[in-house]
PDB file of N, CA and C in Angstrom:
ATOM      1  N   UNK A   1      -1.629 -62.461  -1.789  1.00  0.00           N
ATOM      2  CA  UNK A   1      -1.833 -61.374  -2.735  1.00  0.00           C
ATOM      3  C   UNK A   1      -1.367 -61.775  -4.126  1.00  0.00           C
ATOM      4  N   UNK A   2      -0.534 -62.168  -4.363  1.00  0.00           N
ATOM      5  CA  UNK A   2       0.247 -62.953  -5.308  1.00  0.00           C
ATOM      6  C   UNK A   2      -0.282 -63.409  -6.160  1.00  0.00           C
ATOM      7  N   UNK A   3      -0.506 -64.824  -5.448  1.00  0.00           N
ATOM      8  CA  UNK A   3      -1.459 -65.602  -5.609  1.00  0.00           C
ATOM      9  C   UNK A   3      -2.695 -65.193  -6.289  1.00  0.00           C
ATOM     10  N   UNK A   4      -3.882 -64.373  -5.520  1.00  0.00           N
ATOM     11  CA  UNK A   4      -5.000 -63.761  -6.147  1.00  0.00           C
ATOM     12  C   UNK A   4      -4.554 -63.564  -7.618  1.00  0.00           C
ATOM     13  N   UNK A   5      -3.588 -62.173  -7.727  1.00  0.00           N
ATOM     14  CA  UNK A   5      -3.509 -61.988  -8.970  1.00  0.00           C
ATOM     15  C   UNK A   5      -3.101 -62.996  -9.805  1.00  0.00           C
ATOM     16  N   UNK A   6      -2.108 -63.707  -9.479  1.00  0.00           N
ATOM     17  CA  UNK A   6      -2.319 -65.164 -10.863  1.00  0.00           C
ATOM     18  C   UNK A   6      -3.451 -65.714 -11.102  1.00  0.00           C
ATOM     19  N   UNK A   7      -4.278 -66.217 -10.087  1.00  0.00           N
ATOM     20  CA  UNK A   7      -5.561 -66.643 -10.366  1.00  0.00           C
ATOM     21  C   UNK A   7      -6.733 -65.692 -11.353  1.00  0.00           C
ATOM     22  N   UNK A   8      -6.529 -64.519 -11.130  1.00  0.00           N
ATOM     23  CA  UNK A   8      -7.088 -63.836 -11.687  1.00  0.00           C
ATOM     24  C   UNK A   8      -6.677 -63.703 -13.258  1.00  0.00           C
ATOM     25  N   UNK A   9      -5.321 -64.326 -13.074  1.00  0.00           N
ATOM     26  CA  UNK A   9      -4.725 -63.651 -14.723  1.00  0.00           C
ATOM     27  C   UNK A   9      -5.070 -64.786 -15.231  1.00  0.00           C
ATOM     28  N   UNK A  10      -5.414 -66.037 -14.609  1.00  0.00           N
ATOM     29  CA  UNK A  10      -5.506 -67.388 -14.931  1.00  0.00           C
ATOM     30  C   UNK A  10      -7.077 -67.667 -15.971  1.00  0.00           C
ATOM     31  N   UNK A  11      -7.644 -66.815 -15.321  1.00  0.00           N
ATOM     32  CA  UNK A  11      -9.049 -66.768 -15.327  1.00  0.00           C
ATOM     33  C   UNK A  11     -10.042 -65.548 -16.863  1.00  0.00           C
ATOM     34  N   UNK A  12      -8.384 -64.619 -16.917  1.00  0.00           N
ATOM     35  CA  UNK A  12      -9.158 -63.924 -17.524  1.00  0.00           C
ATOM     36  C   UNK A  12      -9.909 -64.378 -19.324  1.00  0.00           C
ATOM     37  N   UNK A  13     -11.092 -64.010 -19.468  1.00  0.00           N
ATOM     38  CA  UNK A  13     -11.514 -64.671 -21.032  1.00  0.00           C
ATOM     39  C   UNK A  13     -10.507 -64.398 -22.230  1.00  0.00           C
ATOM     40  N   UNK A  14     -10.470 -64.870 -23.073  1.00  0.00           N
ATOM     41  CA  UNK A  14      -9.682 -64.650 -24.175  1.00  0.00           C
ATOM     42  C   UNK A  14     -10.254 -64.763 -25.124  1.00  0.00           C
ATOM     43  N   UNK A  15     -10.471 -63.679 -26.084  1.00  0.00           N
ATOM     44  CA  UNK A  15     -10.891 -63.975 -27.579  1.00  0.00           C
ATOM     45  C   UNK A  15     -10.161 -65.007 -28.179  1.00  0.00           C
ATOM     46  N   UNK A  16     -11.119 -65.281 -29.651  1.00  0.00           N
ATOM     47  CA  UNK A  16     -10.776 -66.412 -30.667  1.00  0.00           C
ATOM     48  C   UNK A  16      -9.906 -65.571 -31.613  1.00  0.00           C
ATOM     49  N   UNK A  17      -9.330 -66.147 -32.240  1.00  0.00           N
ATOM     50  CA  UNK A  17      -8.717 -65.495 -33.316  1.00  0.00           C
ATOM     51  C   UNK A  17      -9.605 -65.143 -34.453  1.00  0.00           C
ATOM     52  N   UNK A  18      -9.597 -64.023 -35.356  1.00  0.00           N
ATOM     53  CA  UNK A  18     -10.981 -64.176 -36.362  1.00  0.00           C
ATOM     54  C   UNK A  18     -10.664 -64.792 -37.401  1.00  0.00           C
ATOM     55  N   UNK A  19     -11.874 -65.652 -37.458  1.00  0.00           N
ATOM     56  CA  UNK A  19     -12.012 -67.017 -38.351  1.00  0.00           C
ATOM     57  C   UNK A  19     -12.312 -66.621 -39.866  1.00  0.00           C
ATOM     58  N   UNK A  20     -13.029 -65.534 -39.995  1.00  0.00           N
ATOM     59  CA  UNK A  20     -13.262 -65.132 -41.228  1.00  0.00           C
ATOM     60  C   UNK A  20     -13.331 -63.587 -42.098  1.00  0.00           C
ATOM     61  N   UNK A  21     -13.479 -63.986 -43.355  1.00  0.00           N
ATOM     62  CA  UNK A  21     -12.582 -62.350 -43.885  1.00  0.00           C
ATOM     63  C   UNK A  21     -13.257 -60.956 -43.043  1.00  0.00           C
ATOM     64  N   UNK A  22     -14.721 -61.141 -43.093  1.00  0.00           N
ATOM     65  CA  UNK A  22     -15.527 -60.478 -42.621  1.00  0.00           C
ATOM     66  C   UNK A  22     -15.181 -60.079 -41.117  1.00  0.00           C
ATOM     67  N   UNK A  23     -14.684 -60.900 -40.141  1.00  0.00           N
ATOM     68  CA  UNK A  23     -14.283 -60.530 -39.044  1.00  0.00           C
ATOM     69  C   UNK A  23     -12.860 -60.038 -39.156  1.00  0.00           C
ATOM     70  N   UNK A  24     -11.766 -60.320 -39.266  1.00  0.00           N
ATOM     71  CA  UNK A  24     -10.794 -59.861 -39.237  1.00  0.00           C
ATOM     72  C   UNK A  24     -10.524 -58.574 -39.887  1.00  0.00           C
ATOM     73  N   UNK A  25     -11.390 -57.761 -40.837  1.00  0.00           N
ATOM     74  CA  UNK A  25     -11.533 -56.811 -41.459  1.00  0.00           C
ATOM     75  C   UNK A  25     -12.269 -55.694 -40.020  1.00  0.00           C
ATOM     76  N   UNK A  26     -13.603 -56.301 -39.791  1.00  0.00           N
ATOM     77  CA  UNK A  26     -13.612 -55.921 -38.514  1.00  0.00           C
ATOM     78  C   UNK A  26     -12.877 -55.332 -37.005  1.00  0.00           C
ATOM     79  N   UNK A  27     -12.135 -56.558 -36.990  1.00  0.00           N
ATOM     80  CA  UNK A  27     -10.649 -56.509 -36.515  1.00  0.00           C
ATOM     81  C   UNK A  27     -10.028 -55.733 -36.307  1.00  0.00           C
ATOM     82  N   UNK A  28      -9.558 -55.188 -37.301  1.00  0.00           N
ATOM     83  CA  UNK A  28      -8.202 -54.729 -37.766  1.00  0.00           C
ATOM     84  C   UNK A  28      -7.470 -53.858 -36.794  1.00  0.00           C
ATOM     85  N   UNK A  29      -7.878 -53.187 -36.286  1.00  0.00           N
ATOM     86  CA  UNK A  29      -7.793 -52.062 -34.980  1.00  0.00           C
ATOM     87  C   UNK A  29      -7.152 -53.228 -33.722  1.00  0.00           C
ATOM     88  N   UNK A  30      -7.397 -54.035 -33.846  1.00  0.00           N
ATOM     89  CA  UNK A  30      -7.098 -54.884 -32.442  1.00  0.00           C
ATOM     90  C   UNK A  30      -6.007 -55.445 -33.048  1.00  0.00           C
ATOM     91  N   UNK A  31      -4.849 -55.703 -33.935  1.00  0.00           N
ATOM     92  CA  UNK A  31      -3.217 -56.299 -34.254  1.00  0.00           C
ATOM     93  C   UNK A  31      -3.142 -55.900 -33.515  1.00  0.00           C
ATOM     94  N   UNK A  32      -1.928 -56.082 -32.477  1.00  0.00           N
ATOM     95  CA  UNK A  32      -1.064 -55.588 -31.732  1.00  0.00           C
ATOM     96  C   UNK A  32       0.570 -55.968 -32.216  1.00  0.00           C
ATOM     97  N   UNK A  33       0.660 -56.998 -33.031  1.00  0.00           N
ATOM     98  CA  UNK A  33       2.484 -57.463 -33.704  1.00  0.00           C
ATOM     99  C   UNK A  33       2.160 -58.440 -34.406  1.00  0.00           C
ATOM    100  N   UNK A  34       3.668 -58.077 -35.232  1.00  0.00           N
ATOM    101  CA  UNK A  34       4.023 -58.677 -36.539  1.00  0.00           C
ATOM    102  C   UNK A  34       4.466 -59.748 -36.000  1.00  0.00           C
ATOM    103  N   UNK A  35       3.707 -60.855 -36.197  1.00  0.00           N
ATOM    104  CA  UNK A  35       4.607 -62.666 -36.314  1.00  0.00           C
ATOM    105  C   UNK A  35       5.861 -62.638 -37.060  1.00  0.00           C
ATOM    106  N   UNK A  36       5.516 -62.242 -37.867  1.00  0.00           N
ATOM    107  CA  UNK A  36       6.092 -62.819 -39.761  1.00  0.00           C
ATOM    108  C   UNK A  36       5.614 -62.238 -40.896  1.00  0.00           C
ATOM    109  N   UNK A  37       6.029 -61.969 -41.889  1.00  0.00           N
ATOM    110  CA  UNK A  37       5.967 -61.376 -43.242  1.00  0.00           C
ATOM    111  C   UNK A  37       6.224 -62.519 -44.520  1.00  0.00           C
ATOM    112  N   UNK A  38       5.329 -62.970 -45.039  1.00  0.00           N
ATOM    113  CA  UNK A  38       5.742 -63.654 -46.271  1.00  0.00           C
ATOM    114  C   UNK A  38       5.576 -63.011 -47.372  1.00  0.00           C
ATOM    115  N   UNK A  39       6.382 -62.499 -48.278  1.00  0.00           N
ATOM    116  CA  UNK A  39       6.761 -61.403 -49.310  1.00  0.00           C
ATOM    117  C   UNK A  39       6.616 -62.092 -50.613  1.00  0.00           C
ATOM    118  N   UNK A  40       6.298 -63.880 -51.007  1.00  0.00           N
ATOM    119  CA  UNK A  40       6.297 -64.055 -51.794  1.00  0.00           C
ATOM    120  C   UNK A  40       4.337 -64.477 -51.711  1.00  0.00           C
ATOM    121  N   UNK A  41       3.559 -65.216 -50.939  1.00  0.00           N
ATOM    122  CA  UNK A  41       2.438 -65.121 -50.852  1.00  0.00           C
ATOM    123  C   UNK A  41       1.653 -63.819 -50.143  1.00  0.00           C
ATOM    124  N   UNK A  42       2.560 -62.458 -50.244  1.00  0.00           N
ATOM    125  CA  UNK A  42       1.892 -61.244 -49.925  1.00  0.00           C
ATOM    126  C   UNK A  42       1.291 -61.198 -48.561  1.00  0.00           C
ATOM    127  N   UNK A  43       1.409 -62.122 -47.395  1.00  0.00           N
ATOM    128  CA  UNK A  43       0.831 -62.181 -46.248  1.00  0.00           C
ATOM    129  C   UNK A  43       1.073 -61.483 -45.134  1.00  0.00           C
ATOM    130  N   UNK A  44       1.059 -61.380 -43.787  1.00  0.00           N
ATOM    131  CA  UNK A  44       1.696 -61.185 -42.629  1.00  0.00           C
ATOM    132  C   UNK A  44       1.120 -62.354 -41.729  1.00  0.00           C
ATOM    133  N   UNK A  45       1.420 -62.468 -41.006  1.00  0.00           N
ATOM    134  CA  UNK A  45       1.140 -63.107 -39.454  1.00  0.00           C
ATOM    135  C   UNK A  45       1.384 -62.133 -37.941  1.00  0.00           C
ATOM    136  N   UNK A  46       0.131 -62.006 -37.631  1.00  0.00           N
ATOM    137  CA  UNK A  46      -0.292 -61.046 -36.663  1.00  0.00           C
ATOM    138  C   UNK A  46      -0.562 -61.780 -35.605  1.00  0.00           C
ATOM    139  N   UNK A  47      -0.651 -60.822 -34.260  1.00  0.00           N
ATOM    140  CA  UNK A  47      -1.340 -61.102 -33.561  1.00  0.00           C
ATOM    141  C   UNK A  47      -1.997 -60.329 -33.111  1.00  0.00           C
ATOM    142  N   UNK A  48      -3.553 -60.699 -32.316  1.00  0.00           N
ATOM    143  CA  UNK A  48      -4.349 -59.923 -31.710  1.00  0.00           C
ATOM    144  C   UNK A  48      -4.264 -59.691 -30.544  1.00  0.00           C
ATOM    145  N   UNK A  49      -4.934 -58.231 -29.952  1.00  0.00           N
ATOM    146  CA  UNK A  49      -5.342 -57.716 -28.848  1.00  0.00           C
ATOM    147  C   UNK A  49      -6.515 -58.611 -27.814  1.00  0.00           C
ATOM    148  N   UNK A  50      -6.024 -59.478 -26.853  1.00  0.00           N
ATOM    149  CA  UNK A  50      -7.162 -60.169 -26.138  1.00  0.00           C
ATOM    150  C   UNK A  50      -7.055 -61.524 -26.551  1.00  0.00           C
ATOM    151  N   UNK A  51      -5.672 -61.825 -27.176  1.00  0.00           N
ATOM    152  CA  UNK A  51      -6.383 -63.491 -27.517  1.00  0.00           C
ATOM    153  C   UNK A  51      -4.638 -64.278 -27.253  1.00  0.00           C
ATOM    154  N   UNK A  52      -4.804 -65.455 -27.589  1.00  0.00           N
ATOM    155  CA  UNK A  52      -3.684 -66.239 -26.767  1.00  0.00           C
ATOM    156  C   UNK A  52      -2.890 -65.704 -27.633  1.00  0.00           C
ATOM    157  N   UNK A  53      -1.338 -64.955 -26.418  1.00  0.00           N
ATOM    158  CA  UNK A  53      -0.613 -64.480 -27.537  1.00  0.00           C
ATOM    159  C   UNK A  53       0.658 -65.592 -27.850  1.00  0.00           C
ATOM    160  N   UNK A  54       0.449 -67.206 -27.808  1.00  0.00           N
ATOM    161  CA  UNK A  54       1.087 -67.762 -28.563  1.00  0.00           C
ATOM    162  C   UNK A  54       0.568 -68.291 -29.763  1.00  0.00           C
ATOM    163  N   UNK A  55      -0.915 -67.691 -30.417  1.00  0.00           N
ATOM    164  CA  UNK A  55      -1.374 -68.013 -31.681  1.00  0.00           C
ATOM    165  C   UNK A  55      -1.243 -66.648 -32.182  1.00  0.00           C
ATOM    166  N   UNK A  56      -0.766 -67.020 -33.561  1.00  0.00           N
ATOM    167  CA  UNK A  56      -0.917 -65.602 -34.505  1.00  0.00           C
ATOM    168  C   UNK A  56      -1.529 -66.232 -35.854  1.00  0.00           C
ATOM    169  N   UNK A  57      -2.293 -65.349 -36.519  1.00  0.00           N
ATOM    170  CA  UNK A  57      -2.808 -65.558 -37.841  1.00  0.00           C
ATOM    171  C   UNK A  57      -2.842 -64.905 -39.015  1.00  0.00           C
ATOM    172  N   UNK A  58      -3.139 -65.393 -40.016  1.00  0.00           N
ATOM    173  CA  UNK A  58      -2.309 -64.612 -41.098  1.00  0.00           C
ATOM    174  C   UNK A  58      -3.332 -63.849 -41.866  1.00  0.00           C
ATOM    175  N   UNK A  59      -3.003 -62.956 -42.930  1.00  0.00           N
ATOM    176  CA  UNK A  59      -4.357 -61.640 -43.166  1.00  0.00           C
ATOM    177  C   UNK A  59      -3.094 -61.378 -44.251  1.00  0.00           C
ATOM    178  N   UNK A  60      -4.167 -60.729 -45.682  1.00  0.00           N
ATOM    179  CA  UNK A  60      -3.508 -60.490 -46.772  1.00  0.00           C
ATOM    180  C   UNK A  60      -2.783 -59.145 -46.694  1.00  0.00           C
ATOM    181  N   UNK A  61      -1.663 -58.812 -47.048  1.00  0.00           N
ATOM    182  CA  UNK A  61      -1.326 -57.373 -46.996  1.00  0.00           C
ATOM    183  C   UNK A  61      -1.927 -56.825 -47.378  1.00  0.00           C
ATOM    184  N   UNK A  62      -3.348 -56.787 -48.320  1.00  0.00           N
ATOM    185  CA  UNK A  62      -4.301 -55.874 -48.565  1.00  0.00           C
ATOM    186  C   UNK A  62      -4.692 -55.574 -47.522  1.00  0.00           C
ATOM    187  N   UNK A  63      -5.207 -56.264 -46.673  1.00  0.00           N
ATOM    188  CA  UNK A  63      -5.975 -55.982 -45.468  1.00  0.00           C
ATOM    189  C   UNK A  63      -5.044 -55.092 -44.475  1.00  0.00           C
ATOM    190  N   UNK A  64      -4.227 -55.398 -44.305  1.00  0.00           N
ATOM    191  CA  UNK A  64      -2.922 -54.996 -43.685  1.00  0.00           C
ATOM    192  C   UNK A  64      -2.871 -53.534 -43.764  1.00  0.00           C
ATOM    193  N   UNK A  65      -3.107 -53.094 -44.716  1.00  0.00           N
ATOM    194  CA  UNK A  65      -3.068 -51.211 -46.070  1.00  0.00           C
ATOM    195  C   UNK A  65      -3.956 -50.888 -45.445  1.00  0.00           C
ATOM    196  N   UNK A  66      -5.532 -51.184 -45.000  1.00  0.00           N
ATOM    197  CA  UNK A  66      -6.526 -50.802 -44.567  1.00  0.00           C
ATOM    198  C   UNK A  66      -6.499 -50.011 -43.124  1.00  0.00           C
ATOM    199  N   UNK A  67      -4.866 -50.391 -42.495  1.00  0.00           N
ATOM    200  CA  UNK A  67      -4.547 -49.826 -40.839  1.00  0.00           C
ATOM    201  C   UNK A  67      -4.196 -48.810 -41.428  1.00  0.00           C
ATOM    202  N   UNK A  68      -4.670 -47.814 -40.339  1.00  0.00           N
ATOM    203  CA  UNK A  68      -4.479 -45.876 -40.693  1.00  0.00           C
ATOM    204  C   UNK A  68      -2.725 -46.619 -40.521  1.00  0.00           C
ATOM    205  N   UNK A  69      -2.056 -45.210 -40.897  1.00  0.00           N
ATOM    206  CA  UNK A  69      -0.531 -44.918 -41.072  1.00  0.00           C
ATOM    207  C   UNK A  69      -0.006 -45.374 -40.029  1.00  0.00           C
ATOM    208  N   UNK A  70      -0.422 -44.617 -38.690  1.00  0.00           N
ATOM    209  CA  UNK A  70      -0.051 -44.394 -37.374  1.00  0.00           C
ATOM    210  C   UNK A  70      -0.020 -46.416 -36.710  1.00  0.00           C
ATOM    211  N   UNK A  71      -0.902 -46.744 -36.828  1.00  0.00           N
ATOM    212  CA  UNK A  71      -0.835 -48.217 -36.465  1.00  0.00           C
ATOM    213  C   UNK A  71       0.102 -49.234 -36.978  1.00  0.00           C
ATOM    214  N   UNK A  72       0.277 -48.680 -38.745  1.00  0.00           N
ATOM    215  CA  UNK A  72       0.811 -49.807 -39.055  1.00  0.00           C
ATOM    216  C   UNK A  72       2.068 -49.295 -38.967  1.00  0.00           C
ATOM    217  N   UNK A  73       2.709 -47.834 -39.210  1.00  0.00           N
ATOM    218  CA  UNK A  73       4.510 -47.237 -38.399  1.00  0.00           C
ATOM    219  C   UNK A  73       4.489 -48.321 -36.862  1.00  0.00           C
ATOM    220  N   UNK A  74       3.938 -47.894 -36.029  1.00  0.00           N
ATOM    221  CA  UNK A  74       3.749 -48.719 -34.940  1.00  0.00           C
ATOM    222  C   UNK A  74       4.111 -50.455 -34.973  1.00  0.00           C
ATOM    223  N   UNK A  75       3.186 -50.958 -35.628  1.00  0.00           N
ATOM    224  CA  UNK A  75       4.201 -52.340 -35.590  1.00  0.00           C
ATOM    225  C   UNK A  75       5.070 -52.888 -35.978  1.00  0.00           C
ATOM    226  N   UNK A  76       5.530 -51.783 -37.083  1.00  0.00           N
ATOM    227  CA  UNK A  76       6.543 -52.227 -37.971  1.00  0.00           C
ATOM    228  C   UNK A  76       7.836 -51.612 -37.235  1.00  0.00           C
ATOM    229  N   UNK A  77       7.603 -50.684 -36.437  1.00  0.00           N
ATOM    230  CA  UNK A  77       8.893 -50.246 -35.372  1.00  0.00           C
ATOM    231  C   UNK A  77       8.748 -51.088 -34.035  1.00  0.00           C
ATOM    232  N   UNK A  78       7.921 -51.708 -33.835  1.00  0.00           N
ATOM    233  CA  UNK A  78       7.896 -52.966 -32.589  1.00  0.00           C
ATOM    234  C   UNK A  78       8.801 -53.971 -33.449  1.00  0.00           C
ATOM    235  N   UNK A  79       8.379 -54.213 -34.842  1.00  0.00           N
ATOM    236  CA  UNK A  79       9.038 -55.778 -35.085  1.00  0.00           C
ATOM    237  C   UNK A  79      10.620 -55.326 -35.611  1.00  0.00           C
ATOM    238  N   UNK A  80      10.965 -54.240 -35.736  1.00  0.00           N
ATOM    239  CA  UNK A  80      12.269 -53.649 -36.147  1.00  0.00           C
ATOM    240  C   UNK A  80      12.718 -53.925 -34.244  1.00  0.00           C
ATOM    241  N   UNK A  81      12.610 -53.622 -33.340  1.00  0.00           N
ATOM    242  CA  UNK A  81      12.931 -53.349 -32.170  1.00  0.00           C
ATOM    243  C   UNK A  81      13.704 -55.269 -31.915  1.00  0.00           C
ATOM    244  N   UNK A  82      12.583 -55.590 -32.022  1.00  0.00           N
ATOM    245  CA  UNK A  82      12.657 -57.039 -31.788  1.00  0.00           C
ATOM    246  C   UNK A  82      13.439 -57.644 -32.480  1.00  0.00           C
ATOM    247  N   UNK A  83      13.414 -57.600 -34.075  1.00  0.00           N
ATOM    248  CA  UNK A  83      14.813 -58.225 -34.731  1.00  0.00           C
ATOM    249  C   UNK A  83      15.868 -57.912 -34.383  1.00  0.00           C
ATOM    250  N   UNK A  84      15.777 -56.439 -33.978  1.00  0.00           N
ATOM    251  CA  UNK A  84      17.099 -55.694 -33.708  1.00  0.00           C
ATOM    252  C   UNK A  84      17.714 -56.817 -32.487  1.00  0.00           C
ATOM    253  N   UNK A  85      16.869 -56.899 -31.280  1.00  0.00           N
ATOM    254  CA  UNK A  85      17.281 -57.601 -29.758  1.00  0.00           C
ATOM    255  C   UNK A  85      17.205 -59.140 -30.233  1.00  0.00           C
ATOM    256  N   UNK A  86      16.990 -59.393 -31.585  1.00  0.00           N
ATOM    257  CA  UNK A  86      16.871 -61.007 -31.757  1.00  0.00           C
ATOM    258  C   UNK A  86      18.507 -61.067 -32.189  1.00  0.00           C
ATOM    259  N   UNK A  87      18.879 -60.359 -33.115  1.00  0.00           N
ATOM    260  CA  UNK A  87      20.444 -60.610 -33.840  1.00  0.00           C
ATOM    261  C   UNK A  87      21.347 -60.133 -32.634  1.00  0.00           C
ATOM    262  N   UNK A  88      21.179 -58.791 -31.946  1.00  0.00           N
ATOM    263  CA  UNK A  88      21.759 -58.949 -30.863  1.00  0.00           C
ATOM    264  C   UNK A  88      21.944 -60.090 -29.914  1.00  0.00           C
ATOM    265  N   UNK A  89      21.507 -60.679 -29.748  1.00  0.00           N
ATOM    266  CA  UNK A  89      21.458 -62.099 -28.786  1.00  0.00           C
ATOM    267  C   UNK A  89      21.821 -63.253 -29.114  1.00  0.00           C
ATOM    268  N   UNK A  90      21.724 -63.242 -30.471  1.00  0.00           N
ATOM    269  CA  UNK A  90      22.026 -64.599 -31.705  1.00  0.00           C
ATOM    270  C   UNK A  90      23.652 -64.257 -32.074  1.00  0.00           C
ATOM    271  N   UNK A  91      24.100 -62.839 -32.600  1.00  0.00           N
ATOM    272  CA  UNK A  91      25.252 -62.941 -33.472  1.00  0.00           C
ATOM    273  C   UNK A  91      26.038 -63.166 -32.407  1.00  0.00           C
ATOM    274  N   UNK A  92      27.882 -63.878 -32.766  1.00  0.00           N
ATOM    275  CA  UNK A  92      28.259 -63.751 -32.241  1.00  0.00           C
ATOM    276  C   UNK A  92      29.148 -62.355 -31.496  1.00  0.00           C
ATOM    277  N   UNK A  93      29.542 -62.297 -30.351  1.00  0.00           N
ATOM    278  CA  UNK A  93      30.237 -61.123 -30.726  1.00  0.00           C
ATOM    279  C   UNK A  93      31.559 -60.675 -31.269  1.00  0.00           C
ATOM    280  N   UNK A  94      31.925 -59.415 -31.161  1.00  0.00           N
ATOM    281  CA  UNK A  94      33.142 -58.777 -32.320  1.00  0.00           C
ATOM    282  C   UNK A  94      33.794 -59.137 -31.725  1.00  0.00           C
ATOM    283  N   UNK A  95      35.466 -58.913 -31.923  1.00  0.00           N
ATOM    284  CA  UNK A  95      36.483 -59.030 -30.888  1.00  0.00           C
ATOM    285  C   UNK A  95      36.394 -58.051 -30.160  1.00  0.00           C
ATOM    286  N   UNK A  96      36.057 -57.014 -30.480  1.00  0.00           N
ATOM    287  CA  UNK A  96      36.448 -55.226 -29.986  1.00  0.00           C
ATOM    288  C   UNK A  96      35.295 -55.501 -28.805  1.00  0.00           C
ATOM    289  N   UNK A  97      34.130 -56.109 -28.569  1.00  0.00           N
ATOM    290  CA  UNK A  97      33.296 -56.045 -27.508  1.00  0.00           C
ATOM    291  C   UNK A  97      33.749 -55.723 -25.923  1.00  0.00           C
ATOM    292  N   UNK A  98      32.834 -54.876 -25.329  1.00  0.00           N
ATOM    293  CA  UNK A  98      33.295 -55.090 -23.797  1.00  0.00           C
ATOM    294  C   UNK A  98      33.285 -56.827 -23.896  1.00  0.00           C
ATOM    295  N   UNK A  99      34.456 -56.557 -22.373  1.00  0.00           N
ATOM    296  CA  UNK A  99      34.314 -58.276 -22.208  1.00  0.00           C
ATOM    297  C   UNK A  99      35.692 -58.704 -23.290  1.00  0.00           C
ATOM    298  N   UNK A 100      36.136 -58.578 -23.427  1.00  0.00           N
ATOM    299  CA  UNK A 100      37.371 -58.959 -24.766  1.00  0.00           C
ATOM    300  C   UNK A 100      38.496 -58.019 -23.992  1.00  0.00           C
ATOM    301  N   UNK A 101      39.781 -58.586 -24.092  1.00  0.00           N
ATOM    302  CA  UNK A 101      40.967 -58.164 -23.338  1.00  0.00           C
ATOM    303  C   UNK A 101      41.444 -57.023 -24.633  1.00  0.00           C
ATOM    304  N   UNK A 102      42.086 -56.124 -24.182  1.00  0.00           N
ATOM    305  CA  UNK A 102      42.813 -55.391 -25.118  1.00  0.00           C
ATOM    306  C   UNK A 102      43.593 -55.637 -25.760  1.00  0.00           C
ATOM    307  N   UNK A 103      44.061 -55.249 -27.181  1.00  0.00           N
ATOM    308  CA  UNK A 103      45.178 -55.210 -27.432  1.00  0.00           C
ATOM    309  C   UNK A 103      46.303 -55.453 -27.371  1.00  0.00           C
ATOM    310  N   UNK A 104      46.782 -56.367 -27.070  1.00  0.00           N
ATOM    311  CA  UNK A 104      48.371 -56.713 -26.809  1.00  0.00           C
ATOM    312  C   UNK A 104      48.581 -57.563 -25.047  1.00  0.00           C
ATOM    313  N   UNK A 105      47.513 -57.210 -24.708  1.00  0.00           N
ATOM    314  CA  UNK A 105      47.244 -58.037 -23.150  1.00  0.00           C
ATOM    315  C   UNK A 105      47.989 -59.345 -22.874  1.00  0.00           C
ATOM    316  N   UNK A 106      48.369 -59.505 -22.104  1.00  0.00           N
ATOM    317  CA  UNK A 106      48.665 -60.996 -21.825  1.00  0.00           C
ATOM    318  C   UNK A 106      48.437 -61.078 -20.293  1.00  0.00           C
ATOM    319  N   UNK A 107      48.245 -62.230 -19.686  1.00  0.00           N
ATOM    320  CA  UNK A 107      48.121 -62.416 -18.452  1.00  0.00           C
ATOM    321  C   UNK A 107      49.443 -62.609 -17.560  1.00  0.00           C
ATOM    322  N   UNK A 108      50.731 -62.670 -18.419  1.00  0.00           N
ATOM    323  CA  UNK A 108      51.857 -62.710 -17.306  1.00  0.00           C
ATOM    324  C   UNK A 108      51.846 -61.469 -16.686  1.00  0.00           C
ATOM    325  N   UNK A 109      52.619 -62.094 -15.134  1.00  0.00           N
ATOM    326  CA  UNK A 109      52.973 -60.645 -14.197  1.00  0.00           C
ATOM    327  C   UNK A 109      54.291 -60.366 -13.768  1.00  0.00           C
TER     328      UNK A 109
END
């Protein structure tokens, strides 16, 4: 049973990424997340709905403006979620953390 379904997931087609302005404008409805934001060449890096999600491609923040409200709140609270669980996992932690002995503790008995 297992099995089947990997094969099946193995198998399923995958869109291309869109190659040109005309398609990705098309598009636009199918982002599903924010790669990346470059703030000085005005870009993002997205990825699409249906296509390998270890390629993402990049689209002008003009194009970006063109997603109703509701879509683009939406990924921008997915990629807030995710930085959030990225620095969580990266920083180190406080002293005060669970896991950290109290106050004045020592191990003699």
């Amino acid at each position: 049973m297992v099995q089947t379904i990997l094969k099946a997931r193995c198998y399923l087609p995958q869109k291309n990424l869109p190659h040109t302005d005309l398609e990705v404008r098309d598009r636009l409805s199918e982002i599903i997340g924010i790669a990346g934001i470059d703030y000085d060449k005005k870009t993002y890096d997205v990825y699409w709905q249906d296509c390998d999600p270890e390629h993402a491609s990049t689209i002008p923040m003009t194009y970006f403006d063109l997603l109703d409200a509701v879509h683009q709140n939406n990924l921008f609270e997915n990629l807030k979620m995710i930085r959030d669980a990225q620095k969580y996992l990266t920083d180190p932690p406080t002293t005060n953390e669970v896991g950290s002995p109290p106050e004045g503790y020592t191990d003699r008995q």
